[in-house]
Protein backbone atom coordinates (compact mmCIF):
# COMPACT_ATOMS: atom_id res chain seq x y z
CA UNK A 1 -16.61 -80.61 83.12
CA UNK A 2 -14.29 -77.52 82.09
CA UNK A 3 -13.62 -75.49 85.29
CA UNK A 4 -14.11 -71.12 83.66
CA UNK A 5 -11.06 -69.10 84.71
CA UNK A 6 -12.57 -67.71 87.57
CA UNK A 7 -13.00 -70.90 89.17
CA UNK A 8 -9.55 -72.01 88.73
CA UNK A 9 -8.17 -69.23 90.33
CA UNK A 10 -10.14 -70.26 92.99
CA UNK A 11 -8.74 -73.30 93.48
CA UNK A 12 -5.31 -71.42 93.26
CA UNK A 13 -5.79 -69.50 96.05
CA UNK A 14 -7.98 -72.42 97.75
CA UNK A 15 -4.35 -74.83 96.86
CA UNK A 16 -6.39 -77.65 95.62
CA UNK A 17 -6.81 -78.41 91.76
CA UNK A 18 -10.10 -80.82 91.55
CA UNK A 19 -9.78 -84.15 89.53
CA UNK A 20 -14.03 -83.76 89.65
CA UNK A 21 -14.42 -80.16 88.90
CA UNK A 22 -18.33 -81.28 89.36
CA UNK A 23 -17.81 -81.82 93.20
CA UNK A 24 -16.30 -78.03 93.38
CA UNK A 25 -19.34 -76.56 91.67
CA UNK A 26 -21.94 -78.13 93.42
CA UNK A 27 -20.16 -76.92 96.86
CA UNK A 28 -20.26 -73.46 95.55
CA UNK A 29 -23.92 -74.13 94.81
CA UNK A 30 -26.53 -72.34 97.24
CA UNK A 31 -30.06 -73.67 98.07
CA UNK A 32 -31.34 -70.74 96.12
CA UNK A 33 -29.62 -71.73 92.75
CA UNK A 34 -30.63 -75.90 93.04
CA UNK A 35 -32.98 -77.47 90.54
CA UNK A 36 -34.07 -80.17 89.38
CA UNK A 37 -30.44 -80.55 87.55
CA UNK A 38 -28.57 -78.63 89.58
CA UNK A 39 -27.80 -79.77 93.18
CA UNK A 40 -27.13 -77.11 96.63
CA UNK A 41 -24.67 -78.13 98.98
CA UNK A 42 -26.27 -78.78 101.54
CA UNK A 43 -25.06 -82.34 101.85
CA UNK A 44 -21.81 -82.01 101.23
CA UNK A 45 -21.65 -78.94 104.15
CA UNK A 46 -22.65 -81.64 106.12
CA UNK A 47 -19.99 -84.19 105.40
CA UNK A 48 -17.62 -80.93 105.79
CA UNK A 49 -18.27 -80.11 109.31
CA UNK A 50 -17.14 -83.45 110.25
CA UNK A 51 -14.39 -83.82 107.86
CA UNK A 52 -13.11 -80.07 109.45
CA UNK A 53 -13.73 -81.32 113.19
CA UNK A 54 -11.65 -84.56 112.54
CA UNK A 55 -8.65 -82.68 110.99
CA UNK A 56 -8.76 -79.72 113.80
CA UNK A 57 -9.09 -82.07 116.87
CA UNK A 58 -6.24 -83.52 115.40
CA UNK A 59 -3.92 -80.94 114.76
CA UNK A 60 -4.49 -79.31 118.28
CA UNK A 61 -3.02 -82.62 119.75
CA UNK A 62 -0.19 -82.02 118.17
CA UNK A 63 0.04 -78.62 118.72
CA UNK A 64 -0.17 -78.81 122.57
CA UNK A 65 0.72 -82.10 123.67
CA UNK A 66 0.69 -81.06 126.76
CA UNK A 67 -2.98 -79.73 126.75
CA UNK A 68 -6.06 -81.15 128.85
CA UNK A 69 -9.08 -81.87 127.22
CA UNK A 70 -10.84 -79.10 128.87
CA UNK A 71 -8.31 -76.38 127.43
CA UNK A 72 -8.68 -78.15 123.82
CA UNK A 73 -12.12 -78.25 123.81
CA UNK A 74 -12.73 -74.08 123.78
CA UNK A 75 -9.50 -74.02 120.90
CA UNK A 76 -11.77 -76.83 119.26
CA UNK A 77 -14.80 -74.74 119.41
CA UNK A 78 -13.59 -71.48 118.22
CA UNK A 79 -11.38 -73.06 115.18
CA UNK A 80 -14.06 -74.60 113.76
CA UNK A 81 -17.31 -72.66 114.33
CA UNK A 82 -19.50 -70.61 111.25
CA UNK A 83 -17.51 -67.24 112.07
CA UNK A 84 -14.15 -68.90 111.37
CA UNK A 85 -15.07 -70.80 108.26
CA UNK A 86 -16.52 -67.98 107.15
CA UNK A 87 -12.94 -65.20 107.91
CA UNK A 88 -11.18 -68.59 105.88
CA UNK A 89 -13.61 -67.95 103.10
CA UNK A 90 -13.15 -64.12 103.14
CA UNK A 91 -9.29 -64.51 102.85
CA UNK A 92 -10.01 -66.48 99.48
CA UNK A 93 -12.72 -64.53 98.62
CA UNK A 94 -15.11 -67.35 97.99
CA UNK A 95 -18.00 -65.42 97.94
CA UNK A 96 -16.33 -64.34 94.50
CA UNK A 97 -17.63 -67.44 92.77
CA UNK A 98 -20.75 -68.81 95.13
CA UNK A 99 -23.72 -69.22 93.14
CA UNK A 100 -26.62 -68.05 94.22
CA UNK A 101 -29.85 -67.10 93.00
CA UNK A 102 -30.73 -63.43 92.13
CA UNK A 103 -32.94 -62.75 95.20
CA UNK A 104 -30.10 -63.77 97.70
CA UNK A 105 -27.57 -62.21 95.44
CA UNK A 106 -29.49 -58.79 95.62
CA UNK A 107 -29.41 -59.40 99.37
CA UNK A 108 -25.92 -59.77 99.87
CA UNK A 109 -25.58 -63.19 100.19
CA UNK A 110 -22.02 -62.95 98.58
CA UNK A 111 -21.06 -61.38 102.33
CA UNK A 112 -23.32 -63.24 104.83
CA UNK A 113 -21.75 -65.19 107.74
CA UNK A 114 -24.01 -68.28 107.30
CA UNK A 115 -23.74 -68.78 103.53
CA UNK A 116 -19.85 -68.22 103.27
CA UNK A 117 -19.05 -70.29 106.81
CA UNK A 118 -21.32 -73.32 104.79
CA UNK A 119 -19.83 -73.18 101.68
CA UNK A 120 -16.33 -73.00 103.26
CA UNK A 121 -17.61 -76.71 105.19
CA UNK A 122 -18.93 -77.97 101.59
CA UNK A 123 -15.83 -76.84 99.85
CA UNK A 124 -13.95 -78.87 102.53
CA UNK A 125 -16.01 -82.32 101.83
CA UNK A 126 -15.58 -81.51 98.26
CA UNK A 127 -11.83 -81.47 98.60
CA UNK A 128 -11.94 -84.74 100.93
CA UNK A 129 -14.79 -86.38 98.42
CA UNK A 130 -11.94 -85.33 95.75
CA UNK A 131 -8.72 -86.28 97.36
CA UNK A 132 -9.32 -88.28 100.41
CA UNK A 133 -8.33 -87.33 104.12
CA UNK A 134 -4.73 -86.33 103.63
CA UNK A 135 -5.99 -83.98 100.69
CA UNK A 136 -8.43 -82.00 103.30
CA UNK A 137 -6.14 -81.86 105.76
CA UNK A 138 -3.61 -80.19 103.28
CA UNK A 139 -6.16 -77.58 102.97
CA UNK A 140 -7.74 -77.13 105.99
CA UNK A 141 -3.77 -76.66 107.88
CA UNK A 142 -2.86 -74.31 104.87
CA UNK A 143 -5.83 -71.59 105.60
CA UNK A 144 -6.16 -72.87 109.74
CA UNK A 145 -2.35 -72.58 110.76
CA UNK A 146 -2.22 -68.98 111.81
CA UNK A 147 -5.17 -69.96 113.60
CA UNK A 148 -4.17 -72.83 115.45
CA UNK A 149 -1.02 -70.81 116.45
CA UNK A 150 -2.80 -68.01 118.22
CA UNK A 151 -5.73 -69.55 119.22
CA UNK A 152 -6.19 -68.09 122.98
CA UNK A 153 -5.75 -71.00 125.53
CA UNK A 154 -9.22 -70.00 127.27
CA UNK A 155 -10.76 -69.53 124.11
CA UNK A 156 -14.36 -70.41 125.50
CA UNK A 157 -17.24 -68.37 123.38
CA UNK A 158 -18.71 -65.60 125.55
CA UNK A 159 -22.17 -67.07 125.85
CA UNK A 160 -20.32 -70.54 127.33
CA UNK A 161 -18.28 -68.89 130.04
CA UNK A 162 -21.01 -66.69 130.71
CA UNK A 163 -23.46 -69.92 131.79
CA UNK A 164 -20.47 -71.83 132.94
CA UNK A 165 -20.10 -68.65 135.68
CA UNK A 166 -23.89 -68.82 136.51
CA UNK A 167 -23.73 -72.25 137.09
CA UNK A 168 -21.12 -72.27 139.61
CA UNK A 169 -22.49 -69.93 141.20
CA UNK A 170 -25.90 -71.42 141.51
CA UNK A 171 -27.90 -68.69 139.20
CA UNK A 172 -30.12 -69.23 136.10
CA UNK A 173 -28.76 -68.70 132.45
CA UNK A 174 -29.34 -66.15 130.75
CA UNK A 175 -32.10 -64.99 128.57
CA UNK A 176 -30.86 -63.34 125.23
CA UNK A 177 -33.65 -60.68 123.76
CA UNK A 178 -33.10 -59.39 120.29
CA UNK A 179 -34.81 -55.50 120.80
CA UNK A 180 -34.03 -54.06 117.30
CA UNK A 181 -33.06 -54.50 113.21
CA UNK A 182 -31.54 -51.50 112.19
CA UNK A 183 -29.96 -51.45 108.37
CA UNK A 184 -31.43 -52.27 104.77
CA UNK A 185 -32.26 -56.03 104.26
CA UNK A 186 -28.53 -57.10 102.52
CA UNK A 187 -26.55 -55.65 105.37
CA UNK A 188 -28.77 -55.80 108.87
CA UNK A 189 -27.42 -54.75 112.24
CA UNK A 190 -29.18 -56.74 114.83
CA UNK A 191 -29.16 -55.90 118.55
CA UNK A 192 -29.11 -58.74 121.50
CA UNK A 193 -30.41 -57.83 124.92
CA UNK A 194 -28.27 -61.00 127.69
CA UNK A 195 -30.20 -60.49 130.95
CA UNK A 196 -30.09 -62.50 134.20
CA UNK A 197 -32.55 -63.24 136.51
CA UNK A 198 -31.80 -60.34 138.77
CA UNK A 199 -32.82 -57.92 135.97
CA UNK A 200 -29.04 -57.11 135.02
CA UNK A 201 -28.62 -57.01 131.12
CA UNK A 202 -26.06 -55.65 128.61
CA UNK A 203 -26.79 -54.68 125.48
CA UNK A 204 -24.37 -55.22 121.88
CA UNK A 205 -24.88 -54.91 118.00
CA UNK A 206 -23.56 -56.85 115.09
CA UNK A 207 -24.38 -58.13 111.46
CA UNK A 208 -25.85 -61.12 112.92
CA UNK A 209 -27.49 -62.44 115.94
CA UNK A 210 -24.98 -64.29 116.82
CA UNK A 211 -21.81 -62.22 116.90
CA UNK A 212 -24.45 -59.72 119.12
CA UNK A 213 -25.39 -62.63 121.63
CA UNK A 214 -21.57 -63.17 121.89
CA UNK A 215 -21.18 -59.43 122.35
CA UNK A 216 -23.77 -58.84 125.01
CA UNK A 217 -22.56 -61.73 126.75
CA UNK A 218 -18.65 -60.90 126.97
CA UNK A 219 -20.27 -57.12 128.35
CA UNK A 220 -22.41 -59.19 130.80
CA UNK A 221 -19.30 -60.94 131.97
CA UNK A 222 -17.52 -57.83 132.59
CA UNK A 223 -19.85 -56.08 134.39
CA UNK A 224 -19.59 -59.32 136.51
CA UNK A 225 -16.26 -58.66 136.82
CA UNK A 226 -15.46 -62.05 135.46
């Protein structure tokens, strides 16, 4: 298979050139474009979660030697979760060249969290499936290094320090409401409602549930004063 031009400037600014161009394709391939002959990546997303989790565990041990695991896990956590695949796969504009089917292109799907933070994964088990480990981990340290560098130490998500408080403090976790869609259908704003048993609640927006519950959460934790 002959890569077209746009594709291999992709893999320029991805830093990988693919022996099996057909393993790059398919990773680039969204449930909405996969046929009988043409396959999503769905799989290989799977097999690129891992392959990312392996490399970034790894690379924080080095980078901290001196770190517990409880202050590695939260670095862990926010290196390697959907919202940080998917800034990776904004700086090389993947979206560019993901293939997707007209209704979810008409949507926006070439800007949506989920589908660029999974193709970034399936890209990733492409690579490995391509190259092997030391390959991936090429690739994964090129686009994660400024990351790993200023990762916070304390970089629990919101929603985890928020329960880990309540806990410790003997309470119930928290519910988290969504009480309005605002926006057209390709670029929704969704807002999250975090209340506690007592009634106390905070209130945030984003373009997708999750960044709000994250939002509303960090606000519930400061009006905690935690």
């Amino acid at each position: 298979m002959k890569l077209s031009a746009e594709m291999r400037a992709f893999e320029d600014r991805l830093g990988y050139s693919f022996r099996r161009p057909e393993l790059l394709v398919r990773a680039l391939t969204h449930g909405s474009m996969s046929s009988a002959t043409r396959t999503d990546n769905q799989r290989l997303e799977f097999l690129g979660d891992r392959v990312l989790g392996l490399v970034m565990a790894d690379a924080l041990l080095d980078h901290d030697k001196g770190a517990t695991e409880g202050q590695l896990a939260p670095r862990f956590n926010a290196l390697v979760r959907k919202e940080a695949c998917a800034e990776v796969a904004r700086d090389i504009d993947l979206g560019a060249v993901l293939k997707l089917g007209r209704s979810e292109m008409m949507s926006g799907g070439r800007r949506k969290l989920a589908l660029l933070g999974d193709a970034m994964e399936a890209v990733l088990a492409a690579v490995y499936r391509d190259g092997g480990l030391d390959a991936a981990r090429g690739v994964i340290l090129r686009h994660w290094a400024k990351r790993i560098d200023t990762v916070e130490a304390d970089a629990r998500d919101a929603k985890t320090a928020l329960q880990e408080l309540l806990q410790a403090r003997g309470e119930q976790p928290p519910r988290y409401e969504a009480v309005a869609r605002t926006g057209p259908d390709h670029a929704p704003v969704f807002t999250i409602a975090a209340r506690l048993a007592d009634g106390t609640e905070a209130r945030a927006s984003a373009t997708s549930k999750r960044q709000a519950e994250q939002a509303a959460a960090a606000a519930l934790l400061q009006q905690l004063g935690a």
